[in-house]
Protein backbone atom coordinates (compact mmCIF):
# COMPACT_ATOMS: atom_id res chain seq x y z
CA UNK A 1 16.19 -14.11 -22.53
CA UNK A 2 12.58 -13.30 -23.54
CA UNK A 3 11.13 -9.75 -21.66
CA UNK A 4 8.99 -11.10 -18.24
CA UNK A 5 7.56 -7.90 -17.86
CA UNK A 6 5.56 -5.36 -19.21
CA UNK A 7 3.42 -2.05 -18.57
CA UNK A 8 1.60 0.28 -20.57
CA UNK A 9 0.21 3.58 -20.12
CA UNK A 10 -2.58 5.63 -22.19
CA UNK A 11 -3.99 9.28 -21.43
CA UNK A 12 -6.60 9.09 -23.92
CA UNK A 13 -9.69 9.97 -23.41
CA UNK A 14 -11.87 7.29 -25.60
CA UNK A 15 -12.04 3.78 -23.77
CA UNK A 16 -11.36 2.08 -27.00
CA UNK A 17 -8.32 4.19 -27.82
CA UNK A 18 -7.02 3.94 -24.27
CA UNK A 19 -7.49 -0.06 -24.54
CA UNK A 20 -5.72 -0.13 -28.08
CA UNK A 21 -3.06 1.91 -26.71
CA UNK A 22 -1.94 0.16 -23.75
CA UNK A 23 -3.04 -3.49 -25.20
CA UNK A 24 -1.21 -2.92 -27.85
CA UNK A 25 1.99 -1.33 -25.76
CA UNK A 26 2.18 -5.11 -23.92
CA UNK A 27 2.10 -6.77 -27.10
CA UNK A 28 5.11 -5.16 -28.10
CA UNK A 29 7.31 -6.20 -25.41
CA UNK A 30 5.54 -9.71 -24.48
CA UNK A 31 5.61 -12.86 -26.80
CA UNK A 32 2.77 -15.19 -25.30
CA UNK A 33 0.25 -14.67 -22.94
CA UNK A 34 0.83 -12.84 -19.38
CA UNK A 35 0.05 -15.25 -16.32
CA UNK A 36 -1.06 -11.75 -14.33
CA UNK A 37 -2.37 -8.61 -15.45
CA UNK A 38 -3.18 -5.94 -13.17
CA UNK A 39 -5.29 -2.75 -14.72
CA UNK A 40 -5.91 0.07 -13.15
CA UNK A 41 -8.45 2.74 -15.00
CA UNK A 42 -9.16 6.40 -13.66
CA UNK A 43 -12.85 7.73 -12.75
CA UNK A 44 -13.35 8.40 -16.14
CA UNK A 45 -12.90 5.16 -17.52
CA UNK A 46 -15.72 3.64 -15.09
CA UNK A 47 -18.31 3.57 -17.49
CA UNK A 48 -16.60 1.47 -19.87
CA UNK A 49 -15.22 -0.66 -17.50
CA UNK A 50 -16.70 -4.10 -18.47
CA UNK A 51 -16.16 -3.14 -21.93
CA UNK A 52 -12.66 -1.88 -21.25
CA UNK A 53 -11.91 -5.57 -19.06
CA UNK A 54 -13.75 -7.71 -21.67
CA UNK A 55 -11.20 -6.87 -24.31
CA UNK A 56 -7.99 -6.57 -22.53
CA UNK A 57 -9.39 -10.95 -21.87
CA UNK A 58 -9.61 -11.25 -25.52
CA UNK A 59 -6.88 -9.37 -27.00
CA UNK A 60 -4.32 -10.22 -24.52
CA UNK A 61 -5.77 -13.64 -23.12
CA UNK A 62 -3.98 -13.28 -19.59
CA UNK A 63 -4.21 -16.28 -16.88
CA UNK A 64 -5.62 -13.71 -14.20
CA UNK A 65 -6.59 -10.52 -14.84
CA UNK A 66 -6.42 -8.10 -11.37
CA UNK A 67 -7.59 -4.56 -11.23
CA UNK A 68 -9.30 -1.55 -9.79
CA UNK A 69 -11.28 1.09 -11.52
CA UNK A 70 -11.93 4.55 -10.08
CA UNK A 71 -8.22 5.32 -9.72
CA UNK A 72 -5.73 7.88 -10.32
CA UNK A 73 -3.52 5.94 -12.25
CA UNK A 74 0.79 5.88 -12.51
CA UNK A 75 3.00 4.42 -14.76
CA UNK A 76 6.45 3.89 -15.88
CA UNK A 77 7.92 7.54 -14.73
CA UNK A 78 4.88 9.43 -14.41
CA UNK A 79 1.57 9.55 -12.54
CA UNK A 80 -1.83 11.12 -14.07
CA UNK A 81 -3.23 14.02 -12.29
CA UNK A 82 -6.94 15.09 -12.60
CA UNK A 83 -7.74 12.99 -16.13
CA UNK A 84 -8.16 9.82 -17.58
CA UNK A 85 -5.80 6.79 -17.62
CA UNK A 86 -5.32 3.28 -17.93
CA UNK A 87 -2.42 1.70 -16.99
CA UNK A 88 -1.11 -1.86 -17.05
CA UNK A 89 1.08 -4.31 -15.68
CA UNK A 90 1.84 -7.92 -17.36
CA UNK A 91 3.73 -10.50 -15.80
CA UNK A 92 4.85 -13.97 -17.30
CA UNK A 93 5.92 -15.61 -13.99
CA UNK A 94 6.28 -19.00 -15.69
CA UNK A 95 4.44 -20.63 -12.38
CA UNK A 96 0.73 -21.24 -11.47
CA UNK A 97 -0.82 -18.21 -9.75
CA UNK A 98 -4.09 -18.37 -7.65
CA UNK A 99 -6.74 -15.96 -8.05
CA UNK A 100 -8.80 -14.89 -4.94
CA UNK A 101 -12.05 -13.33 -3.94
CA UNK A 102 -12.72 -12.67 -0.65
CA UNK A 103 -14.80 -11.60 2.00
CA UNK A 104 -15.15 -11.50 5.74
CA UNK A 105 -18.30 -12.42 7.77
CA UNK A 106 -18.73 -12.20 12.23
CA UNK A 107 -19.17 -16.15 13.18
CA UNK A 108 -21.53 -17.06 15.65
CA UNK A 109 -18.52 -16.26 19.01
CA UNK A 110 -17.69 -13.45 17.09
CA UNK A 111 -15.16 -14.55 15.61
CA UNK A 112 -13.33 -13.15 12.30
CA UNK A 113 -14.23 -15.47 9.50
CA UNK A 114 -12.25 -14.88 6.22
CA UNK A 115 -13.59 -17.08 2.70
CA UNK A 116 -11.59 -17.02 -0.60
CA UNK A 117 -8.13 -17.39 1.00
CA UNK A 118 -7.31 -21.33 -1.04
CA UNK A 119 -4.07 -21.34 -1.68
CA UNK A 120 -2.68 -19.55 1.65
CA UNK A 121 -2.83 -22.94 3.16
CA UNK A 122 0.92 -23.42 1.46
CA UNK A 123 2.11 -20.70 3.86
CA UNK A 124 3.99 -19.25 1.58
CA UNK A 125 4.33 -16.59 -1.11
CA UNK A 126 3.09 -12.95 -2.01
CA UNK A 127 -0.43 -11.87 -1.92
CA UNK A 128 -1.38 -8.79 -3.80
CA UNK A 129 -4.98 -7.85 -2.74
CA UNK A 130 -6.76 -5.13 -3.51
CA UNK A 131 -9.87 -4.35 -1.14
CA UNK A 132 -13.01 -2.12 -0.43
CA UNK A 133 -12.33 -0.69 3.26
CA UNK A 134 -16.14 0.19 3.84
CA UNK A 135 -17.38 -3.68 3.09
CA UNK A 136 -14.04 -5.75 4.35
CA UNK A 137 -12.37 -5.18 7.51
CA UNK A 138 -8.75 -4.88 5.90
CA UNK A 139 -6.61 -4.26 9.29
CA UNK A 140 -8.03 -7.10 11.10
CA UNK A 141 -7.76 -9.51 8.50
CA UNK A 142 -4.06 -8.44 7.40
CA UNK A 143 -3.35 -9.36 11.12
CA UNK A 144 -5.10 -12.54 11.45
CA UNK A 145 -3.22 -13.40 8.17
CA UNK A 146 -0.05 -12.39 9.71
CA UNK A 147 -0.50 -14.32 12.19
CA UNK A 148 -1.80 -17.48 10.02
CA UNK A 149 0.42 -17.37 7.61
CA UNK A 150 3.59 -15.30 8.76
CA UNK A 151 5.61 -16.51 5.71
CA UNK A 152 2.98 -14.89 3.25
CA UNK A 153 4.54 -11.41 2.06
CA UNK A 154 0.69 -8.71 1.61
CA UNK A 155 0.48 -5.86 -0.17
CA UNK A 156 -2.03 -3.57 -2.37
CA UNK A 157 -4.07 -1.07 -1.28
CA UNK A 158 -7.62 0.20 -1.10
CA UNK A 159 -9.76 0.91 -3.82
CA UNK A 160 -10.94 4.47 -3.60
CA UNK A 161 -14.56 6.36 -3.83
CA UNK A 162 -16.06 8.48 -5.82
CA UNK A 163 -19.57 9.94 -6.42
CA UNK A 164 -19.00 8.09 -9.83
CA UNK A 165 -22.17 5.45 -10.52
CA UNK A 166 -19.89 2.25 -10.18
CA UNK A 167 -17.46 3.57 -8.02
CA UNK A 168 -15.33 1.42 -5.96
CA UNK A 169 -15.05 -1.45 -8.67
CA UNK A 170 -12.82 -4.18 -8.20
CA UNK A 171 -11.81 -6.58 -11.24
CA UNK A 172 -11.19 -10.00 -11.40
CA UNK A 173 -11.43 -12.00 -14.11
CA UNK A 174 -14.80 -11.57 -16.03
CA UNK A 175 -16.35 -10.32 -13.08
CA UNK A 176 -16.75 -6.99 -11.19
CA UNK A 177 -16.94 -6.72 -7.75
CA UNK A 178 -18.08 -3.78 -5.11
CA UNK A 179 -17.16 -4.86 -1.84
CA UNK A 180 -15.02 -7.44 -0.19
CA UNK A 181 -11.24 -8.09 -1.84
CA UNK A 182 -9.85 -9.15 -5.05
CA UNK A 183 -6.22 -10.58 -5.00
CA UNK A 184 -3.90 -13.55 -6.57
CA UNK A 185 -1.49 -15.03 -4.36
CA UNK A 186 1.87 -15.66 -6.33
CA UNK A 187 4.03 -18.15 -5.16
CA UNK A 188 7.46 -18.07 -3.37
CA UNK A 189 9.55 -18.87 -6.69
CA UNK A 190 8.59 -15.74 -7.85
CA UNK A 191 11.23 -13.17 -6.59
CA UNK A 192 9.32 -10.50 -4.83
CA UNK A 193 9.90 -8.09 -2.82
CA UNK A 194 7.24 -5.88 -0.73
CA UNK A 195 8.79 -2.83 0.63
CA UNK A 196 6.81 0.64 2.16
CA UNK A 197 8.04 4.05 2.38
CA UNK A 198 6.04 5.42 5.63
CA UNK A 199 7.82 9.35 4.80
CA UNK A 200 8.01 9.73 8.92
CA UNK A 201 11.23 11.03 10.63
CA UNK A 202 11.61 10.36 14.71
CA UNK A 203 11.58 12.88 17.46
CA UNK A 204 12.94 12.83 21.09
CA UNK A 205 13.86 9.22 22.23
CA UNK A 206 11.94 5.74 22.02
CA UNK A 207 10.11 4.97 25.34
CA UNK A 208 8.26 2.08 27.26
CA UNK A 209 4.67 2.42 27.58
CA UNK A 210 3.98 1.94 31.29
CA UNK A 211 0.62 2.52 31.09
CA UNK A 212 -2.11 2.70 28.64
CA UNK A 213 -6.04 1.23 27.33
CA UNK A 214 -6.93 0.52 24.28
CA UNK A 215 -5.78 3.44 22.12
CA UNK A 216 -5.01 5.76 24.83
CA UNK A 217 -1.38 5.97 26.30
CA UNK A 218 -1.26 7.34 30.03
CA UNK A 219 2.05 6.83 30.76
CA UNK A 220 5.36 7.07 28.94
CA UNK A 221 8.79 5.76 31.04
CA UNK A 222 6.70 6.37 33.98
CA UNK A 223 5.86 9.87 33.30
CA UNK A 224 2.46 11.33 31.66
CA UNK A 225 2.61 10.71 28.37
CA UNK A 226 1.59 14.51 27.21
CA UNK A 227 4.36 15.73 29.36
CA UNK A 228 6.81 13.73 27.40
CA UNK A 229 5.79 14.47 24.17
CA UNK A 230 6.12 17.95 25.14
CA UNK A 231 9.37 17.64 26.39
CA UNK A 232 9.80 16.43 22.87
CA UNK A 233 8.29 19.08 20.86
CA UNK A 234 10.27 22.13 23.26
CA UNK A 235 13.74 20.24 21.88
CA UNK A 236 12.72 20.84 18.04
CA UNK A 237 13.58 24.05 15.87
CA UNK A 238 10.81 26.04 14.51
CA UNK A 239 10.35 24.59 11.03
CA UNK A 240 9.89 20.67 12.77
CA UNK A 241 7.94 22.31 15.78
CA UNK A 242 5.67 23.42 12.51
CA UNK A 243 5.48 19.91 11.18
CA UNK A 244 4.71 18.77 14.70
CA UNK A 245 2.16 20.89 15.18
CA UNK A 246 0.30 19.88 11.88
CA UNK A 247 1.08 16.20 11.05
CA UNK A 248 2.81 14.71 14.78
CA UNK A 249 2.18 10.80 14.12
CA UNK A 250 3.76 7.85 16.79
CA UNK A 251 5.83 4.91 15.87
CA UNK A 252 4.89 1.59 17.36
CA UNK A 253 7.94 -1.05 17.21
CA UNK A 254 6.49 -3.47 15.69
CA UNK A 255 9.73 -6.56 16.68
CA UNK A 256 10.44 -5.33 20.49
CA UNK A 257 13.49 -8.57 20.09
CA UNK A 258 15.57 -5.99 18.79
CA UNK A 259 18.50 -3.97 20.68
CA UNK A 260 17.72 -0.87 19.25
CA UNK A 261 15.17 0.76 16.54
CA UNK A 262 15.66 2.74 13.46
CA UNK A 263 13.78 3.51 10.25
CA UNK A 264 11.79 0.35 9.43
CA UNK A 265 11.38 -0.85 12.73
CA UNK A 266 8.34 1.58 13.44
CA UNK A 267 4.68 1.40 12.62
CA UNK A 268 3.55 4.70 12.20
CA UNK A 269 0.09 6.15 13.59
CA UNK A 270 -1.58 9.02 14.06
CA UNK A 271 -1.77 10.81 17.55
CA UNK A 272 -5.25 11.86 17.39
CA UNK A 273 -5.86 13.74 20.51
CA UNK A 274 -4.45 14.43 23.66
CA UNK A 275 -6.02 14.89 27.33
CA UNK A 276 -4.37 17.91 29.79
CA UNK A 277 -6.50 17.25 32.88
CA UNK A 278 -4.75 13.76 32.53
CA UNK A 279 -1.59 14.12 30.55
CA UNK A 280 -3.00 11.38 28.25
CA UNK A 281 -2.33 11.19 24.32
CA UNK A 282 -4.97 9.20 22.15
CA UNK A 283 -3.51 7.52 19.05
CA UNK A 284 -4.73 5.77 16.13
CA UNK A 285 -4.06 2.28 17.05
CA UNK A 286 -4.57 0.19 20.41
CA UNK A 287 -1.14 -0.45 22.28
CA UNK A 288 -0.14 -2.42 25.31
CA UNK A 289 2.04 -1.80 28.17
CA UNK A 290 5.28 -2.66 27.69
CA UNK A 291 5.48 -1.55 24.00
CA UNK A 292 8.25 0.88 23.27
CA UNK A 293 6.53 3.82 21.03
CA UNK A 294 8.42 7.13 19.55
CA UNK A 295 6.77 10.30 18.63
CA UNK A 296 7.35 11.62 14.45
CA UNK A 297 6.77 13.81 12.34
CA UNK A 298 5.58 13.85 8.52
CA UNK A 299 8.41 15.47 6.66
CA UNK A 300 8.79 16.05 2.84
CA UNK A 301 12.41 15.43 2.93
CA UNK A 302 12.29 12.43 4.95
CA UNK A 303 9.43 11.20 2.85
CA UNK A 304 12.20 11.65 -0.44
CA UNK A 305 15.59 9.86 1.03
CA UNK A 306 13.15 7.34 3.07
CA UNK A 307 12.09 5.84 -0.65
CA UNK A 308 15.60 6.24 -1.99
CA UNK A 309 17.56 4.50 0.41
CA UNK A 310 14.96 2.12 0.59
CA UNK A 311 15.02 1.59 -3.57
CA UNK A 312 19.28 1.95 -3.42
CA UNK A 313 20.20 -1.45 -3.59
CA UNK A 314 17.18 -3.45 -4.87
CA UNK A 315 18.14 -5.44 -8.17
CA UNK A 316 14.52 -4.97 -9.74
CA UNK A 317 13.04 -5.70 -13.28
CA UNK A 318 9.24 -4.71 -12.71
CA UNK A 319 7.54 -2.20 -10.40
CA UNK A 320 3.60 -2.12 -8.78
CA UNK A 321 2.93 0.80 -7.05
CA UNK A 322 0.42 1.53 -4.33
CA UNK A 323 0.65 5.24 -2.98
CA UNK A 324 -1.40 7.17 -0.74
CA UNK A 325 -3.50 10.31 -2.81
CA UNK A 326 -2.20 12.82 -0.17
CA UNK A 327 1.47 11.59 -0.31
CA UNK A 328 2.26 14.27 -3.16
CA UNK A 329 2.00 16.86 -0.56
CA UNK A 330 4.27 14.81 1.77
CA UNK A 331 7.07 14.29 -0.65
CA UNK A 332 6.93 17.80 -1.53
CA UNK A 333 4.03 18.57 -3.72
CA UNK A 334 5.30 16.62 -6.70
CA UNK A 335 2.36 14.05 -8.08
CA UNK A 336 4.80 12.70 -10.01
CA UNK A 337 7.72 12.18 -7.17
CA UNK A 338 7.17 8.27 -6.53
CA UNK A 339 6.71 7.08 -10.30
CA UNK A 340 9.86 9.44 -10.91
CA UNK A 341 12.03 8.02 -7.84
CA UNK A 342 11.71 4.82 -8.93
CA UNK A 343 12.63 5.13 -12.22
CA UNK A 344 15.54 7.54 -11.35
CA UNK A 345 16.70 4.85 -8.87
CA UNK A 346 16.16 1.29 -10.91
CA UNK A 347 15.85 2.54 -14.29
CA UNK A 348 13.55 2.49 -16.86
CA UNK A 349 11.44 -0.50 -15.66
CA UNK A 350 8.14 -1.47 -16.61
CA UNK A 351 5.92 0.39 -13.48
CA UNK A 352 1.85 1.03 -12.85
CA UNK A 353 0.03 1.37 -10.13
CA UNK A 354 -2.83 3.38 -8.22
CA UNK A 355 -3.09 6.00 -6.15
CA UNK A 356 -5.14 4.67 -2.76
CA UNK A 357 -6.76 6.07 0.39
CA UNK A 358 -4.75 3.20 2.26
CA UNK A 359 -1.83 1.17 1.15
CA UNK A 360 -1.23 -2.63 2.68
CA UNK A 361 2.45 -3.93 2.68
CA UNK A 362 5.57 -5.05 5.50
CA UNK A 363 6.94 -3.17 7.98
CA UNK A 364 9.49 -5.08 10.58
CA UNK A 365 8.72 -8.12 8.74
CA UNK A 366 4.58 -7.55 9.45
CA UNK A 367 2.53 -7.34 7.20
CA UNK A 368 -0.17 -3.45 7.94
CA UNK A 369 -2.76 -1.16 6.43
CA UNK A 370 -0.86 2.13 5.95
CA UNK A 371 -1.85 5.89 5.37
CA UNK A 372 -0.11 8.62 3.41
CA UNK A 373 2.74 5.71 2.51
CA UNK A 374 3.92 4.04 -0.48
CA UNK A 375 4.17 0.34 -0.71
CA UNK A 376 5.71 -1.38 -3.71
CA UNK A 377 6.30 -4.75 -5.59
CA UNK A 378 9.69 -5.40 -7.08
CA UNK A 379 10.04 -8.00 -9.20
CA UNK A 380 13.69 -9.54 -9.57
């Protein structure tokens, strides 16, 4: 069976070498022409970056090319700290794939109006977007997808900033783009799988929301909400009262159909303040009564077997990976842990990705915008 998948990864410094490299590293493995390549170049690359784009179209003629430059870049066991990169991904899917650029305008009711989606209209599929958070308003439109097309699997992340001239660059194609989205929506016959490793342990019990506005819960199982998540912090020892104190997040169930909730079943945000003359805790995402909500914390370990036992039994040939810039700290100051998991766990697969200041993939079978996470592609 001819090789479906390939990825390539150069630390040289020179543009030209780093596209020869890598280029060159796909050739090897591939024997026709990739339907999707996805390149992702680190700050210093940005200058070259219509150069660097213009000849990975030539040399390795692929049907869509997807990327993002301004990066810190991984690849197959390793991610690149502090220097320059390019990595890439190849794909022969053996399928039609649809390119997409978007953007989002306010209609005249104020309504959410979305261009660039053709395709989604089969209802169907995985769409890999990457997007530009300042110019595109990625949570609402992940949730009006969600809701438009439930059966469409989203993931990517955000294109980071830098004080780089032509920071924030988004490829697609032959053309380079600043704001909005980028993506390619590949269809269902592809086997993917979208999977994110939020690095979050619980604390203290799930509880009902019985009484909250906007993003500001008043009430927790009847009792003020700062009181309970006290109760909850008293019950730790030291070393998680330390992580509480310093990274305490929330979980939001995200399917309240089920009997009880576990890892996966949570939404994790950030509690962001908290209110003593009213016992009220502010957190990073609106929530209605009724919701049942359980306090975390951040925890290196957590972060680790999270990822493994979420990688343990996945069957997977290929590898994109979309992880947050601070998660290194969170999985125990290691830049390379994720790129190393997942080869430790499904072997020596061809892997690239980014490192992003937001990540987009499924939790609970949802589709979210994520922070400090890692969301990944597995290709079967």
């Amino acid at each position: 069976m001819n090789p479906r998948y390939a990825a390539s990864l150069s630390e040289h410094p020179l543009a030209a070498q780093a596209v020869g490299e890598t280029a060159g590293g796909i050739l090897d493995v591939l024997d026709a022409p990739p339907d999707l390549l996805v390149a992702f170049m680190s700050p210093e690359h940005l200058p070259m970056v219509n150069e660097i784009t213009r000849t990975l179209r030539s040399v390795l003629n692929p049907r869509v090319l997807l990327g993002a430059a301004g990066a810190e870049v991984l690849g197959t066991a390793q991610k690149l700290g502090g220097g320059p990169g390019l990595a890439l991904f190849a794909a022969r899917f053996g399928t039609e794939i649809t390119p997409m650029r978007m953007e989002s305008f306010v209609g005249p009711d104020d309504e959410l109006l979305i261009t660039g989606g053709n395709g989604l209209e089969r209802g169907e599929g995985t769409l890999l977007i990457l997007a530009d958070e300042s110019s595109f308003p990625v949570d609402a439109v992940i949730d009006h997808l969600s809701d438009a097309v439930p059966d469409v699997q989203i993931t990517g992340g955000l294109v980071p900033t830098s004080r780089r001239p032509g920071a924030r660059t988004m490829i697609l194609d032959d053309e380079r783009f600043s704001d909005g989205a980028v993506g390619v929506l590949i269809p269902s016959d592809v086997a993917a799988s979208c999977l994110v490793s939020q690095g979050c342990r619980p604390i203290g019990e799930p509880m009902v929301v019985t009484k909250a506005e906007g993003g500001v819960v008043y009430e927790l199982a009847g009792r003020p909400a700062l009181e309970r998540l006290m109760g909850d912090v008293d019950q730790l020892d030291a070393p998680s009262r330390a992580l509480a104190a310093t990274d305490l997040r929330i979980g939001v169930v995200v399917d309240e159909h089920r009997s009880d909730f576990g890892p996966g079943d949570f939404l994790i945000r950030g509690v962001i303040g908290a209110d003593r003359s009213n016992g009220a805790v502010a957190i990073g995402a609106p929530v209605e009564v009724g919701t049942t909500v359980q306090f975390h914390v951040r925890d290196p370990a957590t972060a680790d077997e999270e990822l493994q036992s979420l990688l343990a039994d996945r069957d997977a040939s290929a590898a994109l990976a979309f992880t947050c810039t601070d998660r290194g700290g969170s999985t125990g100051g290691s830049i390379h842990h994720d790129a190393t998991l997942i080869t430790e766990t499904l072997g020596l697969i061809p892997t690239a990705g980014m490192f992003c200041p937001g990540e987009i993939g499924p939790v609970g079978g949802r589709s979210f915008l994520h922070r400090v996470s890692a969301s990944l592609v597995l290709f079967a």
